[in-house]
Protein backbone atom coordinates (compact mmCIF):
# COMPACT_ATOMS: atom_id res chain seq x y z
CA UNK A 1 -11.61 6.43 -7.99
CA UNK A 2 -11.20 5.29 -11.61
CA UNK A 3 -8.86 2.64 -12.69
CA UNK A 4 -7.51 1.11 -15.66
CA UNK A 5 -5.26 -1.80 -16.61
CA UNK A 6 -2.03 -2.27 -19.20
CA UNK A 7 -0.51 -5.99 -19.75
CA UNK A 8 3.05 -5.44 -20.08
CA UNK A 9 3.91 -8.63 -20.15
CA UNK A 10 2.42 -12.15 -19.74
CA UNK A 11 3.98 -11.58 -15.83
CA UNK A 12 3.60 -7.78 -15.64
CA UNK A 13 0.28 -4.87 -15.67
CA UNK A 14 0.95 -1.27 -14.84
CA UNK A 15 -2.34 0.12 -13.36
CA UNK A 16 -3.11 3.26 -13.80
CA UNK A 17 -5.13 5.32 -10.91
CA UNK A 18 -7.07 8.55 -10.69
CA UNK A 19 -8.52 9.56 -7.70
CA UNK A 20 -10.90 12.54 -6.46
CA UNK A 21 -9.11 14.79 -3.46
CA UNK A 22 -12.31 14.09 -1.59
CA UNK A 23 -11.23 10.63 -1.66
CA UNK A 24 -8.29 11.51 -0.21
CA UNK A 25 -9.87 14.25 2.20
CA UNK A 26 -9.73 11.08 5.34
CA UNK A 27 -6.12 10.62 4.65
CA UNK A 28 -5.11 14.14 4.58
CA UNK A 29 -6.59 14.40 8.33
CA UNK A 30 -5.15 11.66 9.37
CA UNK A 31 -2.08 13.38 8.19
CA UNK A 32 -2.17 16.33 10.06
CA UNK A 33 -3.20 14.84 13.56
CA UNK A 34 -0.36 12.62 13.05
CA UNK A 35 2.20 15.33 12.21
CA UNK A 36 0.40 17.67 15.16
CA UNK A 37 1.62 15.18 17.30
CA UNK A 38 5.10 15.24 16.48
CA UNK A 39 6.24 19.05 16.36
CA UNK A 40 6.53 21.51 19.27
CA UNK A 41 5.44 24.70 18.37
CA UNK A 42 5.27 27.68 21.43
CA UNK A 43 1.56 28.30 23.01
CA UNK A 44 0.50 24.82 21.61
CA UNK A 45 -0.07 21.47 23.14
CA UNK A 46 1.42 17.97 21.43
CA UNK A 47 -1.64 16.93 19.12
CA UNK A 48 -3.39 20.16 19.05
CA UNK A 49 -2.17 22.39 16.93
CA UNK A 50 -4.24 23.69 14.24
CA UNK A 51 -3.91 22.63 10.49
CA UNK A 52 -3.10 26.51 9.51
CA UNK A 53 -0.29 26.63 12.03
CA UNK A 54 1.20 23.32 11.05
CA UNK A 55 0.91 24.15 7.38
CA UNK A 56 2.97 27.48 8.39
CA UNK A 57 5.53 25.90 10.37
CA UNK A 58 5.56 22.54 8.90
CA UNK A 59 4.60 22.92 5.51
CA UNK A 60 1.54 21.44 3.96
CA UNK A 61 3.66 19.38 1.52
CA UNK A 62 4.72 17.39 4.50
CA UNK A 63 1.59 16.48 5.22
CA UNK A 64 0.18 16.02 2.07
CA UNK A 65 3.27 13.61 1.49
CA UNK A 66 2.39 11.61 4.69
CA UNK A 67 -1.06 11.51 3.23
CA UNK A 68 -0.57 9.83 0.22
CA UNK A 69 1.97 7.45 1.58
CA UNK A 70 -0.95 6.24 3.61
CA UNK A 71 -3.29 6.12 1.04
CA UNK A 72 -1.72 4.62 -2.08
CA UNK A 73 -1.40 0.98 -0.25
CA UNK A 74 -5.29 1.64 0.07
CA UNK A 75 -5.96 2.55 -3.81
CA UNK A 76 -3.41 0.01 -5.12
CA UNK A 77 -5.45 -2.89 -3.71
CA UNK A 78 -8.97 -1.53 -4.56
CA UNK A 79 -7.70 -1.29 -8.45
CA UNK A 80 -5.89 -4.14 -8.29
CA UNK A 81 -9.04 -5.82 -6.97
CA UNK A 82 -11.60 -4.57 -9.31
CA UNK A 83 -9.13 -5.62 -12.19
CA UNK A 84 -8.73 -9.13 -10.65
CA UNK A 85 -5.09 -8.90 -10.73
CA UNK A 86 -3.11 -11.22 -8.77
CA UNK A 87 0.09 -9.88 -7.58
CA UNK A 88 3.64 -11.92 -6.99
CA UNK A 89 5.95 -9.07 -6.08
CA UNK A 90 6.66 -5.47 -5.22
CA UNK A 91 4.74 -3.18 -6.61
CA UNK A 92 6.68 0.13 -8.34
CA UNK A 93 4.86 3.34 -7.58
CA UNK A 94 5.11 6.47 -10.18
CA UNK A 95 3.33 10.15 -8.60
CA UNK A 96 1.99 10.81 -12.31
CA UNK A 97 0.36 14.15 -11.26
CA UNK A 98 -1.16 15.58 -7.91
CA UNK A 99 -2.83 18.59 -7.49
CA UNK A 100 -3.87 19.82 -3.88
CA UNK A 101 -7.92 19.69 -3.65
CA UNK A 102 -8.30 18.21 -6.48
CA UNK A 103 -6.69 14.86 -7.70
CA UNK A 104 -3.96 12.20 -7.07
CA UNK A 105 -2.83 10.62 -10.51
CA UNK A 106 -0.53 7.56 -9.87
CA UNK A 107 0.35 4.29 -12.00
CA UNK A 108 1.72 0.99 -10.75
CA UNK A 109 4.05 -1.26 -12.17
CA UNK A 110 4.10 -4.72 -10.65
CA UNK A 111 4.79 -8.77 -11.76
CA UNK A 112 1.68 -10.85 -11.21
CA UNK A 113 0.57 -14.51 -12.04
CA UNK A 114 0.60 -15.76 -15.92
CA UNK A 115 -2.95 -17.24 -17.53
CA UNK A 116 -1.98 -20.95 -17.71
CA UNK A 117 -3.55 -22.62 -20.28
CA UNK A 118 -4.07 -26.15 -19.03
CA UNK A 119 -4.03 -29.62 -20.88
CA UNK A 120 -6.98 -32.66 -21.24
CA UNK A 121 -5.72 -34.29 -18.20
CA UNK A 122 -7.56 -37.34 -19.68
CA UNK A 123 -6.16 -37.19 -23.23
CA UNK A 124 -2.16 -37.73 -20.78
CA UNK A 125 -0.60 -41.20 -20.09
CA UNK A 126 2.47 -41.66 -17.61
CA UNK A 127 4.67 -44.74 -17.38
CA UNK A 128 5.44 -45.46 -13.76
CA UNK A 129 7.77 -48.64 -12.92
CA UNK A 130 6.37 -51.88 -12.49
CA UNK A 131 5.63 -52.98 -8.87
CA UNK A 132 7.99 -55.97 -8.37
CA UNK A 133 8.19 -57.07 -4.41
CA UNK A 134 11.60 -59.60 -4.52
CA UNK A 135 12.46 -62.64 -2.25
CA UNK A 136 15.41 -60.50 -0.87
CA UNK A 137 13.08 -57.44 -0.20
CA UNK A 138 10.80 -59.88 1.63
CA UNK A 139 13.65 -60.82 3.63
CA UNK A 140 15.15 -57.35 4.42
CA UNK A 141 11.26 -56.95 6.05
CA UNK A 142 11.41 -59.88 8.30
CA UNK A 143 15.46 -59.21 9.13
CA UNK A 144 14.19 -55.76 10.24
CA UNK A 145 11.52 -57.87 12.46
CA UNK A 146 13.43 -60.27 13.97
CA UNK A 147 16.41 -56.95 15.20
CA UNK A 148 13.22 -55.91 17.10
CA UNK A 149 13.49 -59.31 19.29
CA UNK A 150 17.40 -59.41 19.21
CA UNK A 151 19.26 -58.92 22.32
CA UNK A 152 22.59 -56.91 23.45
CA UNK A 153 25.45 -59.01 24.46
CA UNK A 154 28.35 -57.14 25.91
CA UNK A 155 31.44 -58.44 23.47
CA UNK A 156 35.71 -58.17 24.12
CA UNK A 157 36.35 -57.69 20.58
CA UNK A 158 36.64 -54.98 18.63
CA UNK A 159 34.10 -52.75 17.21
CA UNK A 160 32.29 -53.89 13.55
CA UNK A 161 28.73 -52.83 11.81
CA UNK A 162 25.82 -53.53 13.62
CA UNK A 163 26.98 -53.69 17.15
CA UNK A 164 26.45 -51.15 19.56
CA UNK A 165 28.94 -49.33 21.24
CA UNK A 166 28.84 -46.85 24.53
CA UNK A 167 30.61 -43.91 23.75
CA UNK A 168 32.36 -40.54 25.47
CA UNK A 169 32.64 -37.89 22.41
CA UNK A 170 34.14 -34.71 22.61
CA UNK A 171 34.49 -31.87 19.81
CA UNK A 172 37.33 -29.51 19.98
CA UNK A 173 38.84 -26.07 17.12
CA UNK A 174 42.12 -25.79 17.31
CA UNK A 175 42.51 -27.77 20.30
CA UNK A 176 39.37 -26.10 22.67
CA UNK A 177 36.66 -27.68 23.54
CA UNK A 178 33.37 -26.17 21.99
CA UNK A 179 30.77 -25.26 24.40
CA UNK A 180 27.93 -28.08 23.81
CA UNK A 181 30.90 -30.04 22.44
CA UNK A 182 31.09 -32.96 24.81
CA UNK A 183 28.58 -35.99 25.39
CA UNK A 184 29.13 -38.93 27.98
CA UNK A 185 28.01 -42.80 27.67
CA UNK A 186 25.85 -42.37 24.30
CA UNK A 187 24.57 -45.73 23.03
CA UNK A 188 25.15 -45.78 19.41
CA UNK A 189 24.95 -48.59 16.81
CA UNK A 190 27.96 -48.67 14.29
CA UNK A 191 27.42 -48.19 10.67
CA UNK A 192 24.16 -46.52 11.42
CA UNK A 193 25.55 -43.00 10.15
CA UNK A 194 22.79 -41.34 12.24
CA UNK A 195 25.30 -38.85 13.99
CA UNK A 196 28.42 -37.52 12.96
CA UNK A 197 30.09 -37.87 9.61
CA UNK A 198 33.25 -40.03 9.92
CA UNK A 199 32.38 -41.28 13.26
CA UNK A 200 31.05 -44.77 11.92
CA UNK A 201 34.93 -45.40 10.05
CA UNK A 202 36.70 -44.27 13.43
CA UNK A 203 34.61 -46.87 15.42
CA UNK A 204 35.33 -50.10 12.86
CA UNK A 205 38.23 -51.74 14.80
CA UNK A 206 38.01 -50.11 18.39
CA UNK A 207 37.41 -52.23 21.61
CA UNK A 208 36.17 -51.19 24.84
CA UNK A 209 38.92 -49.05 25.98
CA UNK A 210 40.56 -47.55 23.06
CA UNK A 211 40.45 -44.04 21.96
CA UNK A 212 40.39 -42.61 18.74
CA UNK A 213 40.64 -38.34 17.02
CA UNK A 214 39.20 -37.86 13.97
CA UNK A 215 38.39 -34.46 11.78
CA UNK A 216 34.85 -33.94 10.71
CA UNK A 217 32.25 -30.99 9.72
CA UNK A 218 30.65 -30.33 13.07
CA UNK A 219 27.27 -30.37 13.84
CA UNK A 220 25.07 -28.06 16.69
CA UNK A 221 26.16 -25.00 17.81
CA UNK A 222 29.36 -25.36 15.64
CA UNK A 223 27.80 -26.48 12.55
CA UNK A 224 29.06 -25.60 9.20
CA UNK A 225 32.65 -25.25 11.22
CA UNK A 226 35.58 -27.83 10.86
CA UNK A 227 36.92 -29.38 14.00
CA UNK A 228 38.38 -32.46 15.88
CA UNK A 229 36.59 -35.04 17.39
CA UNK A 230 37.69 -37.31 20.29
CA UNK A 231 35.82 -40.78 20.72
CA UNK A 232 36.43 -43.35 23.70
CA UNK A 233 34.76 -46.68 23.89
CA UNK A 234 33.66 -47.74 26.54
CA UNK A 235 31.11 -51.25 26.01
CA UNK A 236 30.77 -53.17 23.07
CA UNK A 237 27.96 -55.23 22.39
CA UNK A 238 27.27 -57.70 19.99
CA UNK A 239 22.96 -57.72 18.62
CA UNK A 240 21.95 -61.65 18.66
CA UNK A 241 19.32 -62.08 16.45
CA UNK A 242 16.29 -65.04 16.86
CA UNK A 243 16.60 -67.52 14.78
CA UNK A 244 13.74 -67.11 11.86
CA UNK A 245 11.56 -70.10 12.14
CA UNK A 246 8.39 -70.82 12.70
CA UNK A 247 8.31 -70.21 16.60
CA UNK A 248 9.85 -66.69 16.00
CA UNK A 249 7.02 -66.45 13.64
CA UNK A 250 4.94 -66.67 16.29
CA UNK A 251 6.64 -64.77 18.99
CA UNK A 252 6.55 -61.30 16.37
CA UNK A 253 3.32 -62.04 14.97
CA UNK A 254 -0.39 -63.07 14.77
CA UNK A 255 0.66 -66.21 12.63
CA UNK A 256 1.77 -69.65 13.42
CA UNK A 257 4.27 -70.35 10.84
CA UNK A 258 7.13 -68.45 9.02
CA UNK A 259 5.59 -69.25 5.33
CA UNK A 260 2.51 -67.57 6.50
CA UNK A 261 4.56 -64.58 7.75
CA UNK A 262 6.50 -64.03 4.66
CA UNK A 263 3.16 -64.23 2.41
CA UNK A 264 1.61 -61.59 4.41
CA UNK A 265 5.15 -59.55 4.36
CA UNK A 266 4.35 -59.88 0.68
CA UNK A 267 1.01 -58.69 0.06
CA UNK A 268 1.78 -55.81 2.19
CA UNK A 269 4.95 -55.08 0.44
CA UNK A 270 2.75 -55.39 -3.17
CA UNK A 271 0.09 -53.28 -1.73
CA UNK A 272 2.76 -50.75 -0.55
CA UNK A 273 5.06 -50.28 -3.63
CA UNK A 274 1.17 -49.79 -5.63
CA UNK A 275 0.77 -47.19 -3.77
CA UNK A 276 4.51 -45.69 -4.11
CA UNK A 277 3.45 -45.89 -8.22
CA UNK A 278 0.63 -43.27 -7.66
CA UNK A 279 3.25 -41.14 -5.55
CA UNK A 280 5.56 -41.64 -8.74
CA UNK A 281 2.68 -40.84 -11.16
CA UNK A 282 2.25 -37.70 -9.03
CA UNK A 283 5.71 -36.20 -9.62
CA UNK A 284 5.85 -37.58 -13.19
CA UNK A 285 2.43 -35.88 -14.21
CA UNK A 286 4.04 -32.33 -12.53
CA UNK A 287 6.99 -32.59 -13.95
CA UNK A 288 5.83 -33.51 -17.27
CA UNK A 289 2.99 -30.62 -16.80
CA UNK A 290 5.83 -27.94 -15.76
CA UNK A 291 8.35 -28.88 -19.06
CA UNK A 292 5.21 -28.40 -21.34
CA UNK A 293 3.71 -25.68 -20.48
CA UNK A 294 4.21 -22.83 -21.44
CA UNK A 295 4.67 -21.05 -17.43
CA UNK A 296 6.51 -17.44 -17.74
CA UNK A 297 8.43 -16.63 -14.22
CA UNK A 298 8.79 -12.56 -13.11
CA UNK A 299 12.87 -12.17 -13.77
CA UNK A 300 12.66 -9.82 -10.84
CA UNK A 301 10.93 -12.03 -8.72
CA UNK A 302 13.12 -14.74 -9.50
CA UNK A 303 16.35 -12.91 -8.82
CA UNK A 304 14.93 -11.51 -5.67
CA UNK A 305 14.45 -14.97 -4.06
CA UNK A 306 18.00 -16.20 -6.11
CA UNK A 307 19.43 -13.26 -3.75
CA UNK A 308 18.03 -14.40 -0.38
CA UNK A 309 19.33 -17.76 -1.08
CA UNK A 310 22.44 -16.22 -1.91
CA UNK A 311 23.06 -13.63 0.55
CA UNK A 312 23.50 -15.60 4.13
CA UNK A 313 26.04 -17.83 2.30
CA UNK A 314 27.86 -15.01 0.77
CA UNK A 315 27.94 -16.34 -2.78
CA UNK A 316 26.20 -13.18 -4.27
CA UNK A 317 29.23 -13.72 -7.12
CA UNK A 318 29.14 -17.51 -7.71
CA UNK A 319 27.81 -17.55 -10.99
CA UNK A 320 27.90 -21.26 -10.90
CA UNK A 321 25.73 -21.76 -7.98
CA UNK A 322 23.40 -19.19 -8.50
CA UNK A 323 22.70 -20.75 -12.15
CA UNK A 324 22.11 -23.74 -10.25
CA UNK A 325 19.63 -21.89 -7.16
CA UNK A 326 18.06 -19.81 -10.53
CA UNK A 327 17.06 -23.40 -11.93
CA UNK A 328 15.56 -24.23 -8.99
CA UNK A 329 13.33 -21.36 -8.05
CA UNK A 330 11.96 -21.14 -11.39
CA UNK A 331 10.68 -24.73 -11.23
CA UNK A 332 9.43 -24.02 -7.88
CA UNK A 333 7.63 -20.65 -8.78
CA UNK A 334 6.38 -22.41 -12.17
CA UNK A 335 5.21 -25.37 -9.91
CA UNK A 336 3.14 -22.89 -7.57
CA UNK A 337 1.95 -21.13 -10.41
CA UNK A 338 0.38 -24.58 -12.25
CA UNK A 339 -0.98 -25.72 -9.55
CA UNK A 340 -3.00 -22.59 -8.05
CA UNK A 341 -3.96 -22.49 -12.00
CA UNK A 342 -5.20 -25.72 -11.26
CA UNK A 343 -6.82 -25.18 -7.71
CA UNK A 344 -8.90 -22.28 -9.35
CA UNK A 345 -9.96 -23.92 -12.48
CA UNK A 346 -11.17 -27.07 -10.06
CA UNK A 347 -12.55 -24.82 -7.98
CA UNK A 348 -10.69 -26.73 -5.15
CA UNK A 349 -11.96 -25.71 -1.97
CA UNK A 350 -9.82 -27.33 1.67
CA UNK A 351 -12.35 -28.26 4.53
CA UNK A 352 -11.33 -28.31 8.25
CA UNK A 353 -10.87 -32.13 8.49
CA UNK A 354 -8.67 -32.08 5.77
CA UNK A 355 -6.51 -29.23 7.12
CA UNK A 356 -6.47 -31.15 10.37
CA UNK A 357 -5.14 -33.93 8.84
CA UNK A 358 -2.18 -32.31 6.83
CA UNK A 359 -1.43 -30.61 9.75
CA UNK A 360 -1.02 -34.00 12.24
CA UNK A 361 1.16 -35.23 9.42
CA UNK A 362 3.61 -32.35 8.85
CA UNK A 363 3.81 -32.30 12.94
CA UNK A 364 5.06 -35.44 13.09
CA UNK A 365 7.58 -34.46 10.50
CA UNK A 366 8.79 -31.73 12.54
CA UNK A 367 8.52 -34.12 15.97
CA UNK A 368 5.96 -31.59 17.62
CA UNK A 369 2.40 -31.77 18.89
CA UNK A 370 -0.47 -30.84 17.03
CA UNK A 371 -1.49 -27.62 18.83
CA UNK A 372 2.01 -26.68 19.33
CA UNK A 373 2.79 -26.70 15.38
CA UNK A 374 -0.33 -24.88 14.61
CA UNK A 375 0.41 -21.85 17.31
CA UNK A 376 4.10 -21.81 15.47
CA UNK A 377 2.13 -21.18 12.16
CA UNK A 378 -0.24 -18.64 13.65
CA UNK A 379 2.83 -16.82 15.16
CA UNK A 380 4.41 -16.78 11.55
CA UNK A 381 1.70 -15.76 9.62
CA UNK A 382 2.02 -18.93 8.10
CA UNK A 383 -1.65 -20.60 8.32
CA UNK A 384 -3.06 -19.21 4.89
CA UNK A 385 0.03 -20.82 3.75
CA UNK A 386 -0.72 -24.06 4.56
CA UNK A 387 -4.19 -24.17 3.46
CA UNK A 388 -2.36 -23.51 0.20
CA UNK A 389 -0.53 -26.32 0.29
CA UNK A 390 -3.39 -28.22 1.22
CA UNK A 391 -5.25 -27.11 -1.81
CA UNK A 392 -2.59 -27.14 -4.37
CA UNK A 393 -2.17 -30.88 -3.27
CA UNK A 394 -5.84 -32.13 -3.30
CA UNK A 395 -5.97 -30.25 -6.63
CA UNK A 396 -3.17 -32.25 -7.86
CA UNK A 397 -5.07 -35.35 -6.57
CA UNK A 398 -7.97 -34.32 -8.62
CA UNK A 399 -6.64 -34.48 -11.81
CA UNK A 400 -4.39 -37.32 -11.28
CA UNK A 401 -7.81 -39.16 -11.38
CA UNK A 402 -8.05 -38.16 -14.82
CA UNK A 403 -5.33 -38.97 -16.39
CA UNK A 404 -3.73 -42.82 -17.54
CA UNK A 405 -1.70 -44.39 -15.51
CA UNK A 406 0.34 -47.72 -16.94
CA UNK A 407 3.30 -49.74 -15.51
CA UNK A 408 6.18 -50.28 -17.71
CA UNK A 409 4.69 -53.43 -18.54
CA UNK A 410 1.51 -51.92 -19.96
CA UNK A 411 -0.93 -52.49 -17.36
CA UNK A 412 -3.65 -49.69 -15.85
CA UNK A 413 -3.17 -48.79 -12.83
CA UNK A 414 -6.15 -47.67 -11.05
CA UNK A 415 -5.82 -45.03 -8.43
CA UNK A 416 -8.84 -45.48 -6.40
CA UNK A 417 -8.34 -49.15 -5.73
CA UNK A 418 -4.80 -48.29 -3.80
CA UNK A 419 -6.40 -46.17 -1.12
CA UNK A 420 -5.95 -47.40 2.06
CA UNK A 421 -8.30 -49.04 3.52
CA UNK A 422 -10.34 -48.28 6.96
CA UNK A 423 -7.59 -48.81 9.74
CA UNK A 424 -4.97 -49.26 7.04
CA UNK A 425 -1.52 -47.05 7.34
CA UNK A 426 -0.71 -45.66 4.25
CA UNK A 427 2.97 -44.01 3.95
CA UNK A 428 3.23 -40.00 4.13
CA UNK A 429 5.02 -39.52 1.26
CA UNK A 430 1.87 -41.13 -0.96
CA UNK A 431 -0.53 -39.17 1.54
CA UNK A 432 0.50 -36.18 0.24
């Protein structure tokens, strides 16, 4: 086989492929026991009729067009191996020439990754906020403690934020129930907005007893669907809180008074929003990285995945939202591109611990096991995907090493002092 390569484009090569019919010779008898097994010709068994007979019957065009069907998928990757070329999209197949015992002459047109030229990572400084911790955000910490050791008193009043109600709901279109539409004695707390939209307003001013319809985007098996929504009350109760002194202080933690309590609220609180300023440096340095570089996107590929998006809502023809979708994919296809740029020229290579680890974490995003999310990703193919993922974010973590980092009020920040220590939780969002 002989092979050549044409840039088209910083996005696009056409290859251009020769090969020898003995080459081919494997596929071409593959070809014929498949087709021998698929015609019925008198005085001859299913699978054994001979090549001259099929080529009489049949046609040896047939099978030579079955033959190179199978073996251009073959050829495609060995040239596009040999030329290094990494492909993002469909290929585009042109039959230049093919004559029988001889040669197959075929060229390929198809959209592949762009040379990104990267930056001095050290010579790049990023501004993240300063990290203030305030007396009131020490104080939302500790009010968030002490609803922990609060107890439910049932109430005859009616309904306001923060107490918790017991609840019959049930969601009906045009006046039917929905199937999966009706749920008896939830406990809910009001003003939480953790369930249905509207359904925190409705409860405001309800006591135990009263009944209430409201019209809301429903959620489940009707989602996306507009319907009515009946709510009866059945309990309210009213959260008393602990008073915050110094014996609650003890009571909800290891110290003995509630200054101590608050000054470790604080350190942990400074220690935490550090950390959220190398998360912020993170997104600043890609974001900065993706406006200047210079990152060309496939058009095709671009309006292929535009289209998906597009499709299943039916808004092929809203120009306005698929300006909007077209904005997004190409920062997410420029953002793939920069940082498998950046995994290569690192070198960046993902070991099983570290796999295992983003793996636990995006499990407990998705509220499953462990093993159970990783058989999910076997089943869809998905695993080289995440090691990816894995790669493109320790490469990002790499270079963010390299770079300055200041707060708005000039001071260095230095990364590798905010890692967490042994036994210390650190936040998933700055983990990855």
């Amino acid at each position: 086989m002989k092979s050549s390569v044409e840039t088209l484009s910083p996005t696009r090569v056409r290859l251009d492929v020769e090969v020898e019919f003995a080459e081919l010779k494997e596929h071409v008898d593959a070809a014929y026991k498949k087709v021998a097994t698929q015609v019925n010709i008198p005085g001859f068994r299913k699978g054994k009729v001979p090549a001259a007979m099929i080529d009489q019957r049949v046609g040896r065009g047939t099978v030579i067009d079955e033959a190179i069907n199978s073996a251009l998928p073959e050829f495609y990757g060995k040239a596009a191996r040999e030329h290094k070329v990494l492909v993002v999209g469909r290929p585009e197949v042109d039959i230049k020439e093919f004559v029988d015992h001889e040669k197959l002459h075929f060229t390929v047109e198809v959209d592949v990754r762009p040379e990104v030229t990267l930056p001095d990572f050290s010579k790049i400084t990023i501004e993240v906020p300063d990290a203030v911790v305030t007396d009131s955000d020490i104080q939302e910490q500790i009010d968030e403690l002490a609803k922990r050791f609060g107890t439910l008193t049932t109430v005859e009043r009616a309904a306001k934020d923060g107490d918790f109600v017991t609840i019959d709901l049930m969601a009906k279109i045009n006046g039917e129930e929905i199937d999966g539409g009706k749920a008896s004695d939830i406990s809910y707390e009001v003003g939480s907005n953790r369930m249905i939209d509207g359904l925190d307003a409705t409860l405001v001013g309800l006591s135990a007893g009263d009944a209430k319809t409201f019209n809301t985007q429903l959620v489940g098996q009707a989602e996306g669907e507009t319907g009515d929504v009946d709510v009866a009350v059945k309990v309210v109760k009213e959260r008393i809180l602990p008073t915050i002194d110094d014996a609650f202080a003890k009571l909800a933690s290891e110290f003995d008074t509630l200054a101590e309590l608050k000054a470790d609220t604080a350190t942990r609180l400074d220690r935490l929003k550090k950390m959220e300023q190398g998360a912020q440096a993170r997104d600043l340095l890609l974001e900065k990285l993706i406006t200047d570089l210079d990152i060309p996107v496939p058009d095709k590929l671009v309006e292929d995945e535009v289209n998906a998006h597009l499709e299943p809502e039916g808004r092929l023809e809203d120009a306005a939202h698929r300006a909007e979708v077209d904005l997004e994919v190409r920062t997410s296809i420029k953002s793939d591109f920069l940082l498998d740029s950046i995994v290569k020229a690192e070198a960046v290579e993902v070991n099983e611990m570290e796999l295992t680890e983003y793996l636990v974490r995006q499990s407990q995003r998705y509220g499953m096991a462990p093993e159970q999310f990783a058989q999910e990703l076997q089943k869809q193919g998905q695993i080289a995907t995440l090691v990816a993922e894995v790669a493109r974010s320790k490469a990002l973590a790499g270079v963010l090493g390299r770079i300055t980092i200041k707060d708005a009020s000039g001071n260095t920040i230095d990364l590798e002092a905010l890692r967490p220590q042994a036994g210390e939780a650190i936040s998933e969002e700055v983990a990855e």
